[in-house]
PDB file of N, CA and C in Angstrom:
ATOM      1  N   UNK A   1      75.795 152.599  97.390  1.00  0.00           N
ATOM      2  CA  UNK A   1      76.114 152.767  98.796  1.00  0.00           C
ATOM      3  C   UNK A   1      77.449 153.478  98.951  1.00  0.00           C
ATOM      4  N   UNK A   2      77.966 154.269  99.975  1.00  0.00           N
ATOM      5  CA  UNK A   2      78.747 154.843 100.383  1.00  0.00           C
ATOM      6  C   UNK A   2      78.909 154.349 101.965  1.00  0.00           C
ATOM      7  N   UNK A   3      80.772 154.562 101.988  1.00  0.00           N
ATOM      8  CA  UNK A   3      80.530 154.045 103.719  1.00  0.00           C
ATOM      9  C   UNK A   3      81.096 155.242 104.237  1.00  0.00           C
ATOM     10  N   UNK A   4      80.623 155.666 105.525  1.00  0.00           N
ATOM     11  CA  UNK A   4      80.603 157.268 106.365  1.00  0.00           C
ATOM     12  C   UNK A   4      80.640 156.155 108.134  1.00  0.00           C
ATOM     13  N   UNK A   5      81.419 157.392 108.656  1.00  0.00           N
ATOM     14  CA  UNK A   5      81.578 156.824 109.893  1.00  0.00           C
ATOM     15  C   UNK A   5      79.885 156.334 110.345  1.00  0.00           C
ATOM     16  N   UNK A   6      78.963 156.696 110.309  1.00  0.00           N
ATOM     17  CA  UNK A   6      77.761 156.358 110.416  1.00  0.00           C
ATOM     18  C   UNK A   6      77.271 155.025 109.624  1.00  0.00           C
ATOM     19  N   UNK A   7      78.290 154.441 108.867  1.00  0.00           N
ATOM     20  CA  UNK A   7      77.761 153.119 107.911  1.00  0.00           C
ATOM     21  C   UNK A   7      77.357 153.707 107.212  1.00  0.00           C
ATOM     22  N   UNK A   8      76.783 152.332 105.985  1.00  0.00           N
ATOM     23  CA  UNK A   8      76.735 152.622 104.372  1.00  0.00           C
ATOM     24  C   UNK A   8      75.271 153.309 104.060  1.00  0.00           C
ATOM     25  N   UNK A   9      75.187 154.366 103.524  1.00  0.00           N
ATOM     26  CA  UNK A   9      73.923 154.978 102.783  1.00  0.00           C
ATOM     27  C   UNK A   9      73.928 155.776 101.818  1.00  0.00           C
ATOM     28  N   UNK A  10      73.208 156.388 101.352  1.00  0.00           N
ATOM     29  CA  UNK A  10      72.711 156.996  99.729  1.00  0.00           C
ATOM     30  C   UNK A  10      72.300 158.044 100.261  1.00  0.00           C
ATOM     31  N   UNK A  11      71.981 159.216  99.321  1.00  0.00           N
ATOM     32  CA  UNK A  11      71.595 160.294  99.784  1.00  0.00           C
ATOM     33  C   UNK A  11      69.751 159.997  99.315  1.00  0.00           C
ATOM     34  N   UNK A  12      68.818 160.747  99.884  1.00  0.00           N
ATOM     35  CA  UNK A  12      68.030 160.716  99.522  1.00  0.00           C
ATOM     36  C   UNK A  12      67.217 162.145  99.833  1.00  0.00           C
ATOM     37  N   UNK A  13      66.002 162.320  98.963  1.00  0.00           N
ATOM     38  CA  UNK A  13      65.331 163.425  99.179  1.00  0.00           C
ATOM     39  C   UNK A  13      66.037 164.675  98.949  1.00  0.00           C
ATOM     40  N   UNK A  14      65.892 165.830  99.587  1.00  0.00           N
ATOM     41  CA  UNK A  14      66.082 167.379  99.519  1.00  0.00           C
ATOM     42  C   UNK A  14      68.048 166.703  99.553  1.00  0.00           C
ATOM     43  N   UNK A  15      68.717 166.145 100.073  1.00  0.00           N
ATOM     44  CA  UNK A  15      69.996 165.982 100.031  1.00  0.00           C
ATOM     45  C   UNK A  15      70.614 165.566  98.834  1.00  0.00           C
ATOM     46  N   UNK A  16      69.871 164.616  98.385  1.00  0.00           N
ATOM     47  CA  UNK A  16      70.165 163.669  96.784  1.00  0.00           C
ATOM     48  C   UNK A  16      69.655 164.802  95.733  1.00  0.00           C
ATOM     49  N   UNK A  17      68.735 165.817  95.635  1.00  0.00           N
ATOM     50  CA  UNK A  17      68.578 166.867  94.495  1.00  0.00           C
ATOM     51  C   UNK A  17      69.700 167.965  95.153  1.00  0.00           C
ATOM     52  N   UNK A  18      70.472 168.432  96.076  1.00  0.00           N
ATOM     53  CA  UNK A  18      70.934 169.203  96.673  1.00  0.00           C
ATOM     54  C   UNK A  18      72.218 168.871  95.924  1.00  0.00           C
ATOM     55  N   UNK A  19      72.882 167.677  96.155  1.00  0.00           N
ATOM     56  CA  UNK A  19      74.140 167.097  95.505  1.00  0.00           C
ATOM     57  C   UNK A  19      74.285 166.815  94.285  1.00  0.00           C
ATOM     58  N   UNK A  20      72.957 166.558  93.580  1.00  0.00           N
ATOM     59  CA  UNK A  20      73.019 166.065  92.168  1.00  0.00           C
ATOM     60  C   UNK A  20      73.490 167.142  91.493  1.00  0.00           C
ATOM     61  N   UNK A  21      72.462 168.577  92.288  1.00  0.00           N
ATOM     62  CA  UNK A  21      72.590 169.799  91.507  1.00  0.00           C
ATOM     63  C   UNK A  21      73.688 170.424  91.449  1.00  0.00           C
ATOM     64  N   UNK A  22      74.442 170.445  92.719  1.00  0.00           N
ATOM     65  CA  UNK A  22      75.458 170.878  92.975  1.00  0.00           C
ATOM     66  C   UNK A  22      76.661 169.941  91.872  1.00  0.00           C
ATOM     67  N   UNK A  23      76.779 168.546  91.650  1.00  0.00           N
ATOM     68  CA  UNK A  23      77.426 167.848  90.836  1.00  0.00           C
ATOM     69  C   UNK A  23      77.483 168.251  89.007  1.00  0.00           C
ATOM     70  N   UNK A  24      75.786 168.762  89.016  1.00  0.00           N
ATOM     71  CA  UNK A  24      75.769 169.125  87.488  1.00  0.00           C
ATOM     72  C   UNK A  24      76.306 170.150  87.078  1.00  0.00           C
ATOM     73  N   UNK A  25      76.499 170.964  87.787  1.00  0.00           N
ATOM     74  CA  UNK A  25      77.077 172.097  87.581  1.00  0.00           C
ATOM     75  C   UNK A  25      78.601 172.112  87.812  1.00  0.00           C
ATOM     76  N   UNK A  26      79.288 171.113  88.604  1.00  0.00           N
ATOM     77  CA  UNK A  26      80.410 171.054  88.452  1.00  0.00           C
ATOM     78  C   UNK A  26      81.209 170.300  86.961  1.00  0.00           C
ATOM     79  N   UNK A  27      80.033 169.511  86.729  1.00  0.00           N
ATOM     80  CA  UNK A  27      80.141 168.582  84.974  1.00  0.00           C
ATOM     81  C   UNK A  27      80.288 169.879  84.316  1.00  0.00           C
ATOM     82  N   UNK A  28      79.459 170.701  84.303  1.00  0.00           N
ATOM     83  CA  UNK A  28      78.957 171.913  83.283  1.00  0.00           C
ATOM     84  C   UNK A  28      80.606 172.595  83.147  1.00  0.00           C
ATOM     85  N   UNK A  29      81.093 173.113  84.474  1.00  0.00           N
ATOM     86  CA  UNK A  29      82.428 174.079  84.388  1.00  0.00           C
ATOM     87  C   UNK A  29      83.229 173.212  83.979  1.00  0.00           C
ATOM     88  N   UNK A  30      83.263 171.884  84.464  1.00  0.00           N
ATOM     89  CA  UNK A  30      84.580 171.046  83.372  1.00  0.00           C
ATOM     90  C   UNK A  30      84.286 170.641  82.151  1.00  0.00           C
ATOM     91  N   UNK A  31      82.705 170.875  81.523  1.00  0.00           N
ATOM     92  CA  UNK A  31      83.257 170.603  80.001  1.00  0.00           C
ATOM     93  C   UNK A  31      83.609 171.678  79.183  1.00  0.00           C
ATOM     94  N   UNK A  32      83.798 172.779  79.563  1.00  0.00           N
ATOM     95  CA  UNK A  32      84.475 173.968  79.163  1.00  0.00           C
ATOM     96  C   UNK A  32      85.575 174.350  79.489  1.00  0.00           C
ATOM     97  N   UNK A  33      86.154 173.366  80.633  1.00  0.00           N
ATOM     98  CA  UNK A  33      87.949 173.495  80.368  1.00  0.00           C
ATOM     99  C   UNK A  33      88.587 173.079  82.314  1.00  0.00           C
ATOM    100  N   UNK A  34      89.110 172.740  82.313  1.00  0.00           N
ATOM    101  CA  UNK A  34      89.812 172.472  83.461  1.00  0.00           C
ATOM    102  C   UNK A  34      89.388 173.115  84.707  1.00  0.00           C
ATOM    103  N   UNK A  35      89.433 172.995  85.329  1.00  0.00           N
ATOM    104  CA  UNK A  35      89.560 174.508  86.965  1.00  0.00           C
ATOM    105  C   UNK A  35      89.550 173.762  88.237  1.00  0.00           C
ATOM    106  N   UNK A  36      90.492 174.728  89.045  1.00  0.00           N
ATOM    107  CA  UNK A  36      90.495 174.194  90.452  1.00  0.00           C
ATOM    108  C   UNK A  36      89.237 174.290  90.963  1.00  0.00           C
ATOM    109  N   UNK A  37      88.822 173.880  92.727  1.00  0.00           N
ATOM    110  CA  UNK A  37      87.613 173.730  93.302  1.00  0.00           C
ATOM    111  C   UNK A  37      88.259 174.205  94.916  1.00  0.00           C
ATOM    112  N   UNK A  38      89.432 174.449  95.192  1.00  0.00           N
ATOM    113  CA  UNK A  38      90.008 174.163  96.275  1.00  0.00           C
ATOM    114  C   UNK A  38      90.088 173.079  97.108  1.00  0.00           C
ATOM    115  N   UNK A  39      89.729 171.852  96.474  1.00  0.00           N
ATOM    116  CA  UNK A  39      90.074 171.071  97.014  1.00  0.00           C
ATOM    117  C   UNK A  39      91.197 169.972  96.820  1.00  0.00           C
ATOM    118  N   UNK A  40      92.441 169.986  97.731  1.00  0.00           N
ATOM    119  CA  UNK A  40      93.272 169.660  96.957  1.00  0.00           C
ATOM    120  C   UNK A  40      93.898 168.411  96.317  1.00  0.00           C
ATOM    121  N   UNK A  41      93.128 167.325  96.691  1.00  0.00           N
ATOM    122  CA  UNK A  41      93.853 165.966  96.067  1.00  0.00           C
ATOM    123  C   UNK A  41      92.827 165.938  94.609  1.00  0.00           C
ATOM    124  N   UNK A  42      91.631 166.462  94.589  1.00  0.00           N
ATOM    125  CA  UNK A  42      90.501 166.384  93.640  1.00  0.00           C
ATOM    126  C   UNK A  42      91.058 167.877  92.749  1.00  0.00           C
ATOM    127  N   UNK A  43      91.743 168.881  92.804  1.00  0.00           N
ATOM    128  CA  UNK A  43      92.291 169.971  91.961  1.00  0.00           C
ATOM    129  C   UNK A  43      93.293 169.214  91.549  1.00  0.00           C
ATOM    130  N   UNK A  44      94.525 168.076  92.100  1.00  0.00           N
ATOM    131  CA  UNK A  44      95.577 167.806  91.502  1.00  0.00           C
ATOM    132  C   UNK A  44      95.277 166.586  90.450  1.00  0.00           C
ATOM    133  N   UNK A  45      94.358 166.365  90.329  1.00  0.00           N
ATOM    134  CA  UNK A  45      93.927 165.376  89.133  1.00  0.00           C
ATOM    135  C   UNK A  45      93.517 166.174  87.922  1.00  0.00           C
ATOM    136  N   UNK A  46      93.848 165.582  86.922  1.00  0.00           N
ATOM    137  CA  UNK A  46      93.634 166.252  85.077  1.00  0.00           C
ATOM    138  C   UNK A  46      91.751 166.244  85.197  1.00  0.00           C
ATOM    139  N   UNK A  47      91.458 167.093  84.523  1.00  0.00           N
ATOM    140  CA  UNK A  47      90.026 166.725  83.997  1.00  0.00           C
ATOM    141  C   UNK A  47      89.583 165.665  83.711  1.00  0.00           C
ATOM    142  N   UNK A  48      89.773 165.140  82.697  1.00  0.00           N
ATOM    143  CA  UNK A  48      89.217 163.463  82.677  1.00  0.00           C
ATOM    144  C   UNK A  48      89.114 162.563  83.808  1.00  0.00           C
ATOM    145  N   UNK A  49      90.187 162.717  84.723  1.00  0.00           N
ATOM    146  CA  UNK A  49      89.960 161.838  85.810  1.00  0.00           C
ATOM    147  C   UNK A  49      89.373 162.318  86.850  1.00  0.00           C
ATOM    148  N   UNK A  50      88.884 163.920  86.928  1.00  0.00           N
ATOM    149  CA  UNK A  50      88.068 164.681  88.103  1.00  0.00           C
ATOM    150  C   UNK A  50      86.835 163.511  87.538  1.00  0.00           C
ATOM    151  N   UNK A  51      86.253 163.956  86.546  1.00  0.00           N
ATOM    152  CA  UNK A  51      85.370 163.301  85.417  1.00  0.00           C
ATOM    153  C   UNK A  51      84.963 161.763  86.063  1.00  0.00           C
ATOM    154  N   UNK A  52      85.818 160.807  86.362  1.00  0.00           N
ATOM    155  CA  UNK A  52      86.027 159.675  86.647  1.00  0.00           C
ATOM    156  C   UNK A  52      85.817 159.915  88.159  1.00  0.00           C
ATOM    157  N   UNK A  53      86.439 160.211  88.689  1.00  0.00           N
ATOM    158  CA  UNK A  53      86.060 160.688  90.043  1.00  0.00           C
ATOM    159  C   UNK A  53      84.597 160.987  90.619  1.00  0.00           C
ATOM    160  N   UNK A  54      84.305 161.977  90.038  1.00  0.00           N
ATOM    161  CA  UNK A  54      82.799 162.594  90.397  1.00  0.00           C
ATOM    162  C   UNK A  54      81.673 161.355  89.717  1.00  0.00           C
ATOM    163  N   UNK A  55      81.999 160.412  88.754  1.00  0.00           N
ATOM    164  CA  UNK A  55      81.432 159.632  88.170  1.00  0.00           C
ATOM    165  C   UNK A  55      81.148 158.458  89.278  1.00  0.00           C
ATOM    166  N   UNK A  56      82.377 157.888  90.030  1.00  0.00           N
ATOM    167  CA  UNK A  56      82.488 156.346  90.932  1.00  0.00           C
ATOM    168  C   UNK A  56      81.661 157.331  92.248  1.00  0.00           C
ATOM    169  N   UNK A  57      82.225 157.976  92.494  1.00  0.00           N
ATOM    170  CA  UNK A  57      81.972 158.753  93.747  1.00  0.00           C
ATOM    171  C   UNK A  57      80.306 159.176  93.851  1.00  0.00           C
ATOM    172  N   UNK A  58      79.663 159.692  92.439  1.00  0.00           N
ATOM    173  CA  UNK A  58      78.277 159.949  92.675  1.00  0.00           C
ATOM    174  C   UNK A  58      77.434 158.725  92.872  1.00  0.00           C
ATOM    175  N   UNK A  59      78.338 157.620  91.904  1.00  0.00           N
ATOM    176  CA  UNK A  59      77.232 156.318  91.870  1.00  0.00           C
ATOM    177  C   UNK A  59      77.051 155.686  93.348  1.00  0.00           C
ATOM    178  N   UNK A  60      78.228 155.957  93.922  1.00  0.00           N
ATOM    179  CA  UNK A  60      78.127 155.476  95.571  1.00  0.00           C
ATOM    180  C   UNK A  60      77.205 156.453  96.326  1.00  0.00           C
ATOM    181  N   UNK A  61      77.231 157.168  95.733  1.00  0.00           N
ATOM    182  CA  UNK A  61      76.068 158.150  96.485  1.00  0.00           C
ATOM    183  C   UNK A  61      74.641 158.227  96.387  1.00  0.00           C
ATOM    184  N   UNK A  62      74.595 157.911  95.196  1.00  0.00           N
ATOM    185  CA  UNK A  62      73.063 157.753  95.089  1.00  0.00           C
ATOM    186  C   UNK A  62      72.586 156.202  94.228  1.00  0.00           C
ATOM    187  N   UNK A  63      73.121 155.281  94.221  1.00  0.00           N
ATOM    188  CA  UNK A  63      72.820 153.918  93.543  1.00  0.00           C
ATOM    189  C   UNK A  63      72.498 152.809  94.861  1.00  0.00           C
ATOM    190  N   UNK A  64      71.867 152.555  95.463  1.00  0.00           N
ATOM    191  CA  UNK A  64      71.820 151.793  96.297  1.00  0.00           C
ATOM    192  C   UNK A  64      72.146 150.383  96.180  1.00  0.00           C
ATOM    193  N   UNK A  65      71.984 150.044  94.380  1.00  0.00           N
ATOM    194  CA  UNK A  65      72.594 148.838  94.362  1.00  0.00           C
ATOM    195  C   UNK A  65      74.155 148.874  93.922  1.00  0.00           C
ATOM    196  N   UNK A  66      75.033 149.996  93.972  1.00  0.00           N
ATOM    197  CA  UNK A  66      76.320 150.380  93.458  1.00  0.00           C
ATOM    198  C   UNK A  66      77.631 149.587  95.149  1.00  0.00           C
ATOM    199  N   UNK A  67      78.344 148.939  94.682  1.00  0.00           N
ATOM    200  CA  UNK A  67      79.112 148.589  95.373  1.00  0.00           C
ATOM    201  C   UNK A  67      79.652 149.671  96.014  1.00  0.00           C
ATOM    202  N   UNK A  68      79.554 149.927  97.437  1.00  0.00           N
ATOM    203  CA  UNK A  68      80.310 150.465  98.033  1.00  0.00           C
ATOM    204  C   UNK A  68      82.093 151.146  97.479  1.00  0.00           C
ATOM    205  N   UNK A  69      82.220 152.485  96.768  1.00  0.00           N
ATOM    206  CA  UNK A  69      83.441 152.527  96.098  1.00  0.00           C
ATOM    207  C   UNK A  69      84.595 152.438  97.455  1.00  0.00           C
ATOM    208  N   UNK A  70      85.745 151.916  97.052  1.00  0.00           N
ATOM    209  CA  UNK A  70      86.928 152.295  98.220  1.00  0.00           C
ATOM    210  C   UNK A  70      87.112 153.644  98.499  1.00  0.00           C
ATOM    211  N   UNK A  71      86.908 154.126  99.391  1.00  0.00           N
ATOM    212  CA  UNK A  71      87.319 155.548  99.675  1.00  0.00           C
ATOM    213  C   UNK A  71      89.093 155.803  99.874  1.00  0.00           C
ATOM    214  N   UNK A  72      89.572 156.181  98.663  1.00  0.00           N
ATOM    215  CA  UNK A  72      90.444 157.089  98.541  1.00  0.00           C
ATOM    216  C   UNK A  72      90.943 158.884  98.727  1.00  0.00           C
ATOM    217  N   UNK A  73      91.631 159.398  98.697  1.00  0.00           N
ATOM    218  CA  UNK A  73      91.679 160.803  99.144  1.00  0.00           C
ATOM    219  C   UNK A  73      90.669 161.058  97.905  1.00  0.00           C
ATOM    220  N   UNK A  74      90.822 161.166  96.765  1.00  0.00           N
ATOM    221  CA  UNK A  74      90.232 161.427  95.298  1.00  0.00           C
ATOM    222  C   UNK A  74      88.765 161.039  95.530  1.00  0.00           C
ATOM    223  N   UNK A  75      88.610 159.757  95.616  1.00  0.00           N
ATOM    224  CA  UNK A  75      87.090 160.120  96.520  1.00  0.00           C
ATOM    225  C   UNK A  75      86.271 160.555  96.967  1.00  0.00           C
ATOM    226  N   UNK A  76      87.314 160.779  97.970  1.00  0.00           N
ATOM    227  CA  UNK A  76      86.427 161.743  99.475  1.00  0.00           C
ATOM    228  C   UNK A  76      86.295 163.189  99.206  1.00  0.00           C
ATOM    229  N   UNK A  77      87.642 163.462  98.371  1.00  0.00           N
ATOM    230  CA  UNK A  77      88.080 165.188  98.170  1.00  0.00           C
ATOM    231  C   UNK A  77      86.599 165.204  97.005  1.00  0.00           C
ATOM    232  N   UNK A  78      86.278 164.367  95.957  1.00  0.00           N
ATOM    233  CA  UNK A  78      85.381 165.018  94.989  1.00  0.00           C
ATOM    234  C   UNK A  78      84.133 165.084  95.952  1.00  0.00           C
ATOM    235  N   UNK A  79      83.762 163.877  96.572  1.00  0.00           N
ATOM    236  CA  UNK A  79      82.153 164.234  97.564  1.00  0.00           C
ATOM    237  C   UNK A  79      82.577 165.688  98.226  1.00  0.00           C
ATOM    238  N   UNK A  80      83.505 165.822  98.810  1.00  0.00           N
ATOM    239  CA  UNK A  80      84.001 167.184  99.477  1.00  0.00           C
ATOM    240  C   UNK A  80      83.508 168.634  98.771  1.00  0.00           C
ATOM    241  N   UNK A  81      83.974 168.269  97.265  1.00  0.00           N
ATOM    242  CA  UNK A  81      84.066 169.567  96.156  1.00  0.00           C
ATOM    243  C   UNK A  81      82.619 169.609  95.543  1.00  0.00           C
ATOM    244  N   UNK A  82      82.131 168.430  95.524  1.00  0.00           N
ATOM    245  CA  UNK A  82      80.631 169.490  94.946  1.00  0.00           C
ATOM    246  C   UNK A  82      79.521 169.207  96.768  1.00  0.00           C
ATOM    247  N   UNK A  83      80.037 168.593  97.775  1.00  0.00           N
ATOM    248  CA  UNK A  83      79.417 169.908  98.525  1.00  0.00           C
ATOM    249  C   UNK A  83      79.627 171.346  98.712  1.00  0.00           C
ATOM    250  N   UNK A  84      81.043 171.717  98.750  1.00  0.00           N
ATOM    251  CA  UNK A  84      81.484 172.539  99.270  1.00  0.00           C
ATOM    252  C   UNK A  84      80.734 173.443  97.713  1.00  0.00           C
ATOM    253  N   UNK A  85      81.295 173.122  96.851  1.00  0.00           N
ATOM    254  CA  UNK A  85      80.570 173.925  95.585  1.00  0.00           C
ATOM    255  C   UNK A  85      79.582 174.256  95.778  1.00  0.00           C
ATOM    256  N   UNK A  86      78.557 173.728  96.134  1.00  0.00           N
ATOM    257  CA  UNK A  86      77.319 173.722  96.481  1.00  0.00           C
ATOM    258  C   UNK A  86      77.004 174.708  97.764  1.00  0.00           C
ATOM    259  N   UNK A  87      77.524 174.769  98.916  1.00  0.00           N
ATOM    260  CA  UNK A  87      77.812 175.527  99.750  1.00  0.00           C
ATOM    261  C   UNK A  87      77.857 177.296  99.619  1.00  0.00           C
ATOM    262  N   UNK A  88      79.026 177.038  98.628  1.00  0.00           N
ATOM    263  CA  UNK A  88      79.846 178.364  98.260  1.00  0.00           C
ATOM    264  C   UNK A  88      78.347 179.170  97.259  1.00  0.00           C
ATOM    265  N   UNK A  89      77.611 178.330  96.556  1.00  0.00           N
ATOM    266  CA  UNK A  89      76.800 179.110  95.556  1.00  0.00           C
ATOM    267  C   UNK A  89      75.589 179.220  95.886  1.00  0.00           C
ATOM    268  N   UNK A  90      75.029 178.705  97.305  1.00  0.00           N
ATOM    269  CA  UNK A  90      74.144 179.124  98.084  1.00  0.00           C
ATOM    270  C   UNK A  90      74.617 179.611  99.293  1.00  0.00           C
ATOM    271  N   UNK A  91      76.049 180.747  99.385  1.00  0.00           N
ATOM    272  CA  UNK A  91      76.206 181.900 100.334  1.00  0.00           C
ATOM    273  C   UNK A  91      76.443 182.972  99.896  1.00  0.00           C
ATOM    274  N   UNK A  92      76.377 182.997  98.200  1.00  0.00           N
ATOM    275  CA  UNK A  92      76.930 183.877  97.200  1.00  0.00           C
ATOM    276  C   UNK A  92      75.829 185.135  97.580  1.00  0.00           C
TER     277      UNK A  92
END
């Protein structure tokens, strides 16, 4: 679960393969080395902890039995970065 001004939910369907995909591919560019995303509390973290990030942050997204994570800036900024990733590579 995730909590959104709308209350707690999961992604599901065309949204949950939309984000996953968009997420795998952000795994893919960081295991070949560091890089910004423009987003900036989720760029000022080291790799390993983007890593950690995109890790708590996806399970709230798609685990329905996953405790609600605390939303922190690091949080919010990684759900932020692989939409926006996702965004950016379907306007390319």
């Amino acid at each position: 679960m995730y909590h959104t001004p709308g209350g707690d939910r999961i992604l599901l369907g065309a949204e949950r393969r939309f984000f996953t995909h968009s997420l795998a591919v952000i795994v893919d560019l960081l295991a070949d080395g560091d890089m910004e995303f423009g987003t900036t509390p989720f760029d000022e973290l080291q790799r390993p902890q983007k890593l950690v990030v995109l890790y708590h942050s996806a399970r709230g997204l798609l685990h329905p039995s996953e405790p609600t994570p605390k939303l922190t800036a690091f949080i919010e900024s990684a759900v932020a970065t692989v939409f926006e990733h996702a965004k950016v590579q379907v306007c390319q």
